[in-house]
N, C-alpha and C. Protein backbone atom coordinates (compact mmCIF):
# COMPACT_ATOMS: atom_id res chain seq x y z
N UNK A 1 14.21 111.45 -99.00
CA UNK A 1 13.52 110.46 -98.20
C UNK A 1 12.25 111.04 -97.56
N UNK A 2 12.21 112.68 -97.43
CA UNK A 2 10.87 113.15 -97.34
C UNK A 2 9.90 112.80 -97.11
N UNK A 3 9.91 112.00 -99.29
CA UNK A 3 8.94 111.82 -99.86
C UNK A 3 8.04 110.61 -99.28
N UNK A 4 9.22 109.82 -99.16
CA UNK A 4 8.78 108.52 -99.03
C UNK A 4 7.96 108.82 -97.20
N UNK A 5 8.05 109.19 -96.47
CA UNK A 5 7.48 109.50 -95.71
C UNK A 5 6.49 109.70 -95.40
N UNK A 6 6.29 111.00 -96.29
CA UNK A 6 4.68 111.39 -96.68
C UNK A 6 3.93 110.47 -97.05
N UNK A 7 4.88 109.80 -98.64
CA UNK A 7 3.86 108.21 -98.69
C UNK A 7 2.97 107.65 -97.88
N UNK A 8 3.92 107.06 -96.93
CA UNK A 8 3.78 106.32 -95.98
C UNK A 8 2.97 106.77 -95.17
N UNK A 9 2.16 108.01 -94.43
CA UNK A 9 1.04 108.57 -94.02
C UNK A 9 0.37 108.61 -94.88
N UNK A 10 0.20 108.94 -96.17
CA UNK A 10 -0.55 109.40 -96.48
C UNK A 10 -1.15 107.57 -96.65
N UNK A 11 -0.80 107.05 -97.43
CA UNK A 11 -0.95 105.38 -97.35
C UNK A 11 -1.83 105.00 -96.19
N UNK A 12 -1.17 105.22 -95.15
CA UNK A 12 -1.82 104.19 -94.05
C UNK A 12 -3.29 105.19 -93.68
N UNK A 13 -3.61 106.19 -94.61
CA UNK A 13 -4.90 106.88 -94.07
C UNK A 13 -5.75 106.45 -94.78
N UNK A 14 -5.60 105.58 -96.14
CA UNK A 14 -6.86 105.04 -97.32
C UNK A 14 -7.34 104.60 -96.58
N UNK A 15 -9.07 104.93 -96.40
CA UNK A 15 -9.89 104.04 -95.76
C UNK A 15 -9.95 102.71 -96.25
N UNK A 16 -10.68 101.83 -95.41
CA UNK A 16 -11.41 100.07 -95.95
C UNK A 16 -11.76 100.24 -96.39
N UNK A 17 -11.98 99.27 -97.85
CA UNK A 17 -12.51 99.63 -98.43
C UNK A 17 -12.70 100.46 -99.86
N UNK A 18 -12.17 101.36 -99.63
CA UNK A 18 -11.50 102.03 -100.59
C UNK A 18 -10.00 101.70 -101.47
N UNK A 19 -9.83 102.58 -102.30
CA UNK A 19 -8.65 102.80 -102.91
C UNK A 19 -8.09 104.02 -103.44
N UNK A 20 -6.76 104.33 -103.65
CA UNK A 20 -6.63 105.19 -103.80
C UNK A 20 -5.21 105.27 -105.11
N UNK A 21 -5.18 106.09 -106.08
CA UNK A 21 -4.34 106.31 -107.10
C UNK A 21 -2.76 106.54 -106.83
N UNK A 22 -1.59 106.01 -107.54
CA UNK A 22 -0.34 106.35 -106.95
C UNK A 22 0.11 108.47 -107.28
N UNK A 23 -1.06 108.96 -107.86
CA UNK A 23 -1.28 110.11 -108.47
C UNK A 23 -1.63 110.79 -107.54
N UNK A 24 -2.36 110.47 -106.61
CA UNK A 24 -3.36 110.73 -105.58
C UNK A 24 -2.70 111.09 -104.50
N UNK A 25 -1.63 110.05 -104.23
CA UNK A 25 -0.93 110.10 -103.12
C UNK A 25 0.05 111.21 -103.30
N UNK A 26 0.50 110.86 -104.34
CA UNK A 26 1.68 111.68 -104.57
C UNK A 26 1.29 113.58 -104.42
N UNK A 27 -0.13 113.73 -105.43
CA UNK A 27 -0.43 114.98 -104.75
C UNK A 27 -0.83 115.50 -103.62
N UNK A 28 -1.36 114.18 -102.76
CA UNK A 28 -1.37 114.49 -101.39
C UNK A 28 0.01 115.18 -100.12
N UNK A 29 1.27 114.52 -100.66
CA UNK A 29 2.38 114.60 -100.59
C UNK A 29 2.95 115.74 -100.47
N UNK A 30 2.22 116.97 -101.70
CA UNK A 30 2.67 117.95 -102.15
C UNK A 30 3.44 118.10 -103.19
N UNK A 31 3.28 117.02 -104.25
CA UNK A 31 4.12 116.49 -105.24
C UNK A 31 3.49 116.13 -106.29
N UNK A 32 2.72 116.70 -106.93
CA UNK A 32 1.92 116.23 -108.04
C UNK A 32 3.13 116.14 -109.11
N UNK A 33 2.41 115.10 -109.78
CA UNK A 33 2.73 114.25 -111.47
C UNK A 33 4.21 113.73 -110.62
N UNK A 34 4.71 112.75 -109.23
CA UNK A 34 5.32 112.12 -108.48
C UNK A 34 4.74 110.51 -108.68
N UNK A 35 3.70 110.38 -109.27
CA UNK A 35 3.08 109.07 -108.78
C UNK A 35 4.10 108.16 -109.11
N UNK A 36 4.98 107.97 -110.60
CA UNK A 36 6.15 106.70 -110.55
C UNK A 36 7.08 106.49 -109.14
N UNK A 37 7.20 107.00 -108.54
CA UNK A 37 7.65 107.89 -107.49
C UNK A 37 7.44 106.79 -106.30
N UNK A 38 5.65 106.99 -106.04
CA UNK A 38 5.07 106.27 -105.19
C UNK A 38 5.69 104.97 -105.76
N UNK A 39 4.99 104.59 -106.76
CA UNK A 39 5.00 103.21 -106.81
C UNK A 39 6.41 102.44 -106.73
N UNK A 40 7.14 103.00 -107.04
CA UNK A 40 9.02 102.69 -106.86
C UNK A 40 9.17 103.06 -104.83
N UNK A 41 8.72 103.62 -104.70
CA UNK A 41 8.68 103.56 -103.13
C UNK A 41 7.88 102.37 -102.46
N UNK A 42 6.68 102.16 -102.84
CA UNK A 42 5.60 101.21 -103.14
C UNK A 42 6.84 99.47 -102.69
N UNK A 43 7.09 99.70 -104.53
CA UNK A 43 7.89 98.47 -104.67
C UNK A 43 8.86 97.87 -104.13
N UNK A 44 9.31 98.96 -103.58
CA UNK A 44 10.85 98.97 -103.09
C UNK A 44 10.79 98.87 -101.64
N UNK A 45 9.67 99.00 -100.99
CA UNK A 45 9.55 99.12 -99.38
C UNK A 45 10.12 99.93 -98.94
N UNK A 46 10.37 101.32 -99.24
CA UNK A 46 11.35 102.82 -98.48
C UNK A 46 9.60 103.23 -98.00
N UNK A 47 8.47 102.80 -98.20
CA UNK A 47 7.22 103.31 -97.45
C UNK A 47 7.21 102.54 -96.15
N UNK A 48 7.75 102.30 -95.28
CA UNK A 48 8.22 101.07 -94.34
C UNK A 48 7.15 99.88 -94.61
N UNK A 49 6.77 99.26 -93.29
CA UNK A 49 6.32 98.12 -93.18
C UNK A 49 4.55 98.24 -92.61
N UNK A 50 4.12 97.09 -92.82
CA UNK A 50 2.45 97.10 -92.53
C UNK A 50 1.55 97.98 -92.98
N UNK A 51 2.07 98.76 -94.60
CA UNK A 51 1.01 99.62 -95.57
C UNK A 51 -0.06 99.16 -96.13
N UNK A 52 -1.24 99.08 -95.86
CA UNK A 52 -2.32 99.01 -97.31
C UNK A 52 -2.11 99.26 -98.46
N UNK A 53 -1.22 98.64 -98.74
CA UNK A 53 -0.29 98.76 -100.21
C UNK A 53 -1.42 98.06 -101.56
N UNK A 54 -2.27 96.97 -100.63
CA UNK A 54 -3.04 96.51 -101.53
C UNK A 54 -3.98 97.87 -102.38
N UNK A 55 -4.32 99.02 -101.64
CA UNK A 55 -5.32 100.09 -101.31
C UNK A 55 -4.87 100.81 -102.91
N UNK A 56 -3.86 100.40 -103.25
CA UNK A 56 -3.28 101.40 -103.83
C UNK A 56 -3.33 100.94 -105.61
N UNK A 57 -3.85 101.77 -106.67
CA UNK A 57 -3.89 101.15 -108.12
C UNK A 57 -3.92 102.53 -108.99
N UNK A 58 -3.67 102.11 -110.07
CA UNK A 58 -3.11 103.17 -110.84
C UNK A 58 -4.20 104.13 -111.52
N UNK A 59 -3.92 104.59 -112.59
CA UNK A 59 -5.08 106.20 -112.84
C UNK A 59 -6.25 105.47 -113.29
N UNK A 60 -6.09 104.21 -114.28
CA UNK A 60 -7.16 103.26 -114.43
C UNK A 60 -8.09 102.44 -113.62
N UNK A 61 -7.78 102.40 -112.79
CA UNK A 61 -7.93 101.66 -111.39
C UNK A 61 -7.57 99.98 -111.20
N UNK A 62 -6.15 99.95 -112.40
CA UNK A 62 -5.62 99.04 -112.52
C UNK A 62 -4.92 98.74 -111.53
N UNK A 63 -4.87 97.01 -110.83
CA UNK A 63 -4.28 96.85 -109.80
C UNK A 63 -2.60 96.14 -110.68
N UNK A 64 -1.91 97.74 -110.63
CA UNK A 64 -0.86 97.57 -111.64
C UNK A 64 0.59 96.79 -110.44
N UNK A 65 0.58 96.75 -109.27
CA UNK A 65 1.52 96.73 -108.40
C UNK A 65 1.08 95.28 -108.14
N UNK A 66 0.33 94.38 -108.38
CA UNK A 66 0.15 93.08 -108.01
C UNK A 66 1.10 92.22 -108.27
N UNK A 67 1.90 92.27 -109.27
CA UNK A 67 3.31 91.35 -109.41
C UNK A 67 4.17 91.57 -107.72
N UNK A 68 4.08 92.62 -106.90
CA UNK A 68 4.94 92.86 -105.89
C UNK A 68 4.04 91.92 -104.84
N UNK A 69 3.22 91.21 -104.78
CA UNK A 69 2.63 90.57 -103.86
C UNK A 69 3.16 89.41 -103.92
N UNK A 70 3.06 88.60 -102.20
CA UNK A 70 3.80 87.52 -102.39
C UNK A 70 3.08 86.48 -103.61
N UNK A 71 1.62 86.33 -103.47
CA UNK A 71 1.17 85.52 -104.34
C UNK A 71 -0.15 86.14 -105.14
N UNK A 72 -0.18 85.79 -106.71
CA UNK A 72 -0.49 86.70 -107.38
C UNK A 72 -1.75 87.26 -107.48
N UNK A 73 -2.94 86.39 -106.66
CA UNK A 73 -3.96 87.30 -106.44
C UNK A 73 -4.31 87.44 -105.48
N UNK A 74 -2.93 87.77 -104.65
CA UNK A 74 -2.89 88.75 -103.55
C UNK A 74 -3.95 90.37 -103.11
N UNK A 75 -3.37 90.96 -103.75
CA UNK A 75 -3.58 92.24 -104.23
C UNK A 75 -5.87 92.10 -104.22
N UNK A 76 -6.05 91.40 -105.40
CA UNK A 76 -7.32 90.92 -105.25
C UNK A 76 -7.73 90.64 -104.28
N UNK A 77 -7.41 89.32 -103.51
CA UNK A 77 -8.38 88.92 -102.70
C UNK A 77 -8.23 90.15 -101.32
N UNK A 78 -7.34 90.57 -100.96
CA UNK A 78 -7.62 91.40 -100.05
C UNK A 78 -8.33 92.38 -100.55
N UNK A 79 -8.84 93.36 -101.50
CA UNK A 79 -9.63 94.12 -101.69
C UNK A 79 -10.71 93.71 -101.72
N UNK A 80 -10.90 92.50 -102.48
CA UNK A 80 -12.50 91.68 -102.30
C UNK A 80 -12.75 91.24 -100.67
N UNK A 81 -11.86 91.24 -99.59
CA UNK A 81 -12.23 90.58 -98.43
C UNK A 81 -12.57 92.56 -97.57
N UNK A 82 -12.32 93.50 -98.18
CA UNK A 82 -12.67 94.51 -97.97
C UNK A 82 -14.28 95.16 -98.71
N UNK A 83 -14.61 94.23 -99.39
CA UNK A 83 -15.99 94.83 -100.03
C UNK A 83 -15.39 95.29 -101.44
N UNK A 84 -14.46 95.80 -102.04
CA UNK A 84 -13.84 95.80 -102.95
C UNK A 84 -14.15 95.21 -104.08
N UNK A 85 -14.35 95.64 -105.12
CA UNK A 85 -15.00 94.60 -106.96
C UNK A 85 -14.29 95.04 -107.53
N UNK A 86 -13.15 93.54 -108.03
CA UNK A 86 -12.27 94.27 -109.27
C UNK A 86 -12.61 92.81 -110.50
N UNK A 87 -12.57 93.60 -111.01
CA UNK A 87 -13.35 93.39 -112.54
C UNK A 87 -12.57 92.07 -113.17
N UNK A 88 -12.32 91.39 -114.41
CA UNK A 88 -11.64 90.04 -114.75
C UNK A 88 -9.74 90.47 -115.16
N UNK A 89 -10.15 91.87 -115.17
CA UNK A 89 -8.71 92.33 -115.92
C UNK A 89 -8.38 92.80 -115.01
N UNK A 90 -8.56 93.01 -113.82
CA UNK A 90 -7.99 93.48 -112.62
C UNK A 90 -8.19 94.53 -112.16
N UNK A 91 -9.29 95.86 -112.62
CA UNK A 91 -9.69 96.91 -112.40
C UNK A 91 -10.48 97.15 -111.75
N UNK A 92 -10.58 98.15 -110.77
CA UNK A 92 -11.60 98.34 -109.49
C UNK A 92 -11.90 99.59 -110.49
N UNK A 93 -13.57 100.34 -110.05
CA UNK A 93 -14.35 100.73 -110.60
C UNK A 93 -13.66 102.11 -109.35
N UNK A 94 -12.97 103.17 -109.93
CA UNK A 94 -12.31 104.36 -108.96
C UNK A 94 -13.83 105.12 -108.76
N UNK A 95 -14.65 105.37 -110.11
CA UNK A 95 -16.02 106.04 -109.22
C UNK A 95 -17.03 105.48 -107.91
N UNK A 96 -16.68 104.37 -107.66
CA UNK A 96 -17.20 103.44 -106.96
C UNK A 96 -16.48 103.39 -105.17
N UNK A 97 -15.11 103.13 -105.79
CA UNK A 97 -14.15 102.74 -105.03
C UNK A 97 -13.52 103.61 -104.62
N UNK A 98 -13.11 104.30 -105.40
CA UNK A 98 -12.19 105.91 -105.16
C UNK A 98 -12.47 106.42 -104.14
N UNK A 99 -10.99 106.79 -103.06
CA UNK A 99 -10.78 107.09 -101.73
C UNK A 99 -11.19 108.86 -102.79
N UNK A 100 -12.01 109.57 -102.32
CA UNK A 100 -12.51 111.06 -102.58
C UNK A 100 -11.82 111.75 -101.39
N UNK A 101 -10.84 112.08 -100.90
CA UNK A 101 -10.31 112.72 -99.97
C UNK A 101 -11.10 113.87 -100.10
N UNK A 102 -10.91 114.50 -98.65
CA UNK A 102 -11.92 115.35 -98.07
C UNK A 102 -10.57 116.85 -98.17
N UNK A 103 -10.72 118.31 -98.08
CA UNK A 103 -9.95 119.26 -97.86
C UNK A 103 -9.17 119.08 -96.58
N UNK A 104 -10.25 118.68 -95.66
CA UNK A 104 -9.67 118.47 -94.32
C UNK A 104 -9.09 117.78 -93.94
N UNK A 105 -8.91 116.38 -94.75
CA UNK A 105 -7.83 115.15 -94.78
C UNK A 105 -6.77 115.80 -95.22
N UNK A 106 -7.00 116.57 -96.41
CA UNK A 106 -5.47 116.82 -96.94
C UNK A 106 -4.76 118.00 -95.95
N UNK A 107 -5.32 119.15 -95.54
CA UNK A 107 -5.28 119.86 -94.37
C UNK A 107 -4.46 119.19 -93.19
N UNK A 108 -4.74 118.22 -92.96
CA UNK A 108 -4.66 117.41 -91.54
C UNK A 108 -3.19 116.98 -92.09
N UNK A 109 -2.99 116.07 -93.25
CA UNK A 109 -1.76 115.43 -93.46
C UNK A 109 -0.48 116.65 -93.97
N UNK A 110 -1.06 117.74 -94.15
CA UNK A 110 -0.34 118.72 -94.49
C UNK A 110 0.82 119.44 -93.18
N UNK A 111 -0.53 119.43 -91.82
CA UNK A 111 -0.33 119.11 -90.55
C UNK A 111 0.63 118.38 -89.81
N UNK A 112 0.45 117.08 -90.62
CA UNK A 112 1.39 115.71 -89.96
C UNK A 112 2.70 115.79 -90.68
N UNK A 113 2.81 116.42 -91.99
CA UNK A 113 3.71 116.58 -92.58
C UNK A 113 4.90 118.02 -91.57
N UNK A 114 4.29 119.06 -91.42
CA UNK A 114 5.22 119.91 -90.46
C UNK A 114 5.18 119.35 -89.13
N UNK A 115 4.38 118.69 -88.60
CA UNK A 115 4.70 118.23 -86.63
C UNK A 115 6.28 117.16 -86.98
N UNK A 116 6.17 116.80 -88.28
CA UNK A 116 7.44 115.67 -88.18
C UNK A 116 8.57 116.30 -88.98
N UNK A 117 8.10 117.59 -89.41
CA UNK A 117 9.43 118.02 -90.00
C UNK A 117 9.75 117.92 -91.40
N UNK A 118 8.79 117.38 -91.82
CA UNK A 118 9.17 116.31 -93.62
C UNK A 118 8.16 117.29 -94.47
């Protein structure tokens, strides 16, 4: 349950605006090639409640988790009400969009990860 933890910070740090990979997170985590991981945490709600879950799309920058929204262009319109452009097939442009985490972000959550023990 760690994991899902880490998720869940690391999640609620994607800026507006941005997005970020379930790959991404997961190596943020300390868990690289974890991303099915995320997204089954993702799906399943073990990342608790009130995540920018929208924030979140796969190595393509496919918004692959949109079936889990209550309604189906969910997922969309909140990224477009963030400045967000996803394309007709559902893909946000990651060179564009892509949350580029900083050393010191990951530093910091590495941080938040020992103050809580996980």
């Amino acid at each position: 349950m760690d994991f899902y933890r880490r998720a869940e910070l690391v999640c609620k740090r994607i800026p507006e605006g941005k997005v970020a990979t379930y790959g991404q997170i997961a190596l943020l985590c300390g868990k690289p090639g974890n991303a099915r991981q995320v997204g089954y945490g993702l799906g399943h709600g073990l990342l608790g409640r009130n995540l920018p879950a929208h924030r979140v799309v796969n190595a393509r920058g496919f918004m692959s988790g949109a079936a889990s929204f209550e309604l189906p262009d969910m997922q969309r319109l909140l990224l477009e009400t963030e400045g967000v452009s996803v394309d007709r097939e559902g893909i946000v442009d990651l060179k564009r969009f892509g949350w580029k985490h900083t050393m010191e972000e990951a530093l910091a959550l590495e941080a938040c990860f020992k103050e809580y023990g996980i």
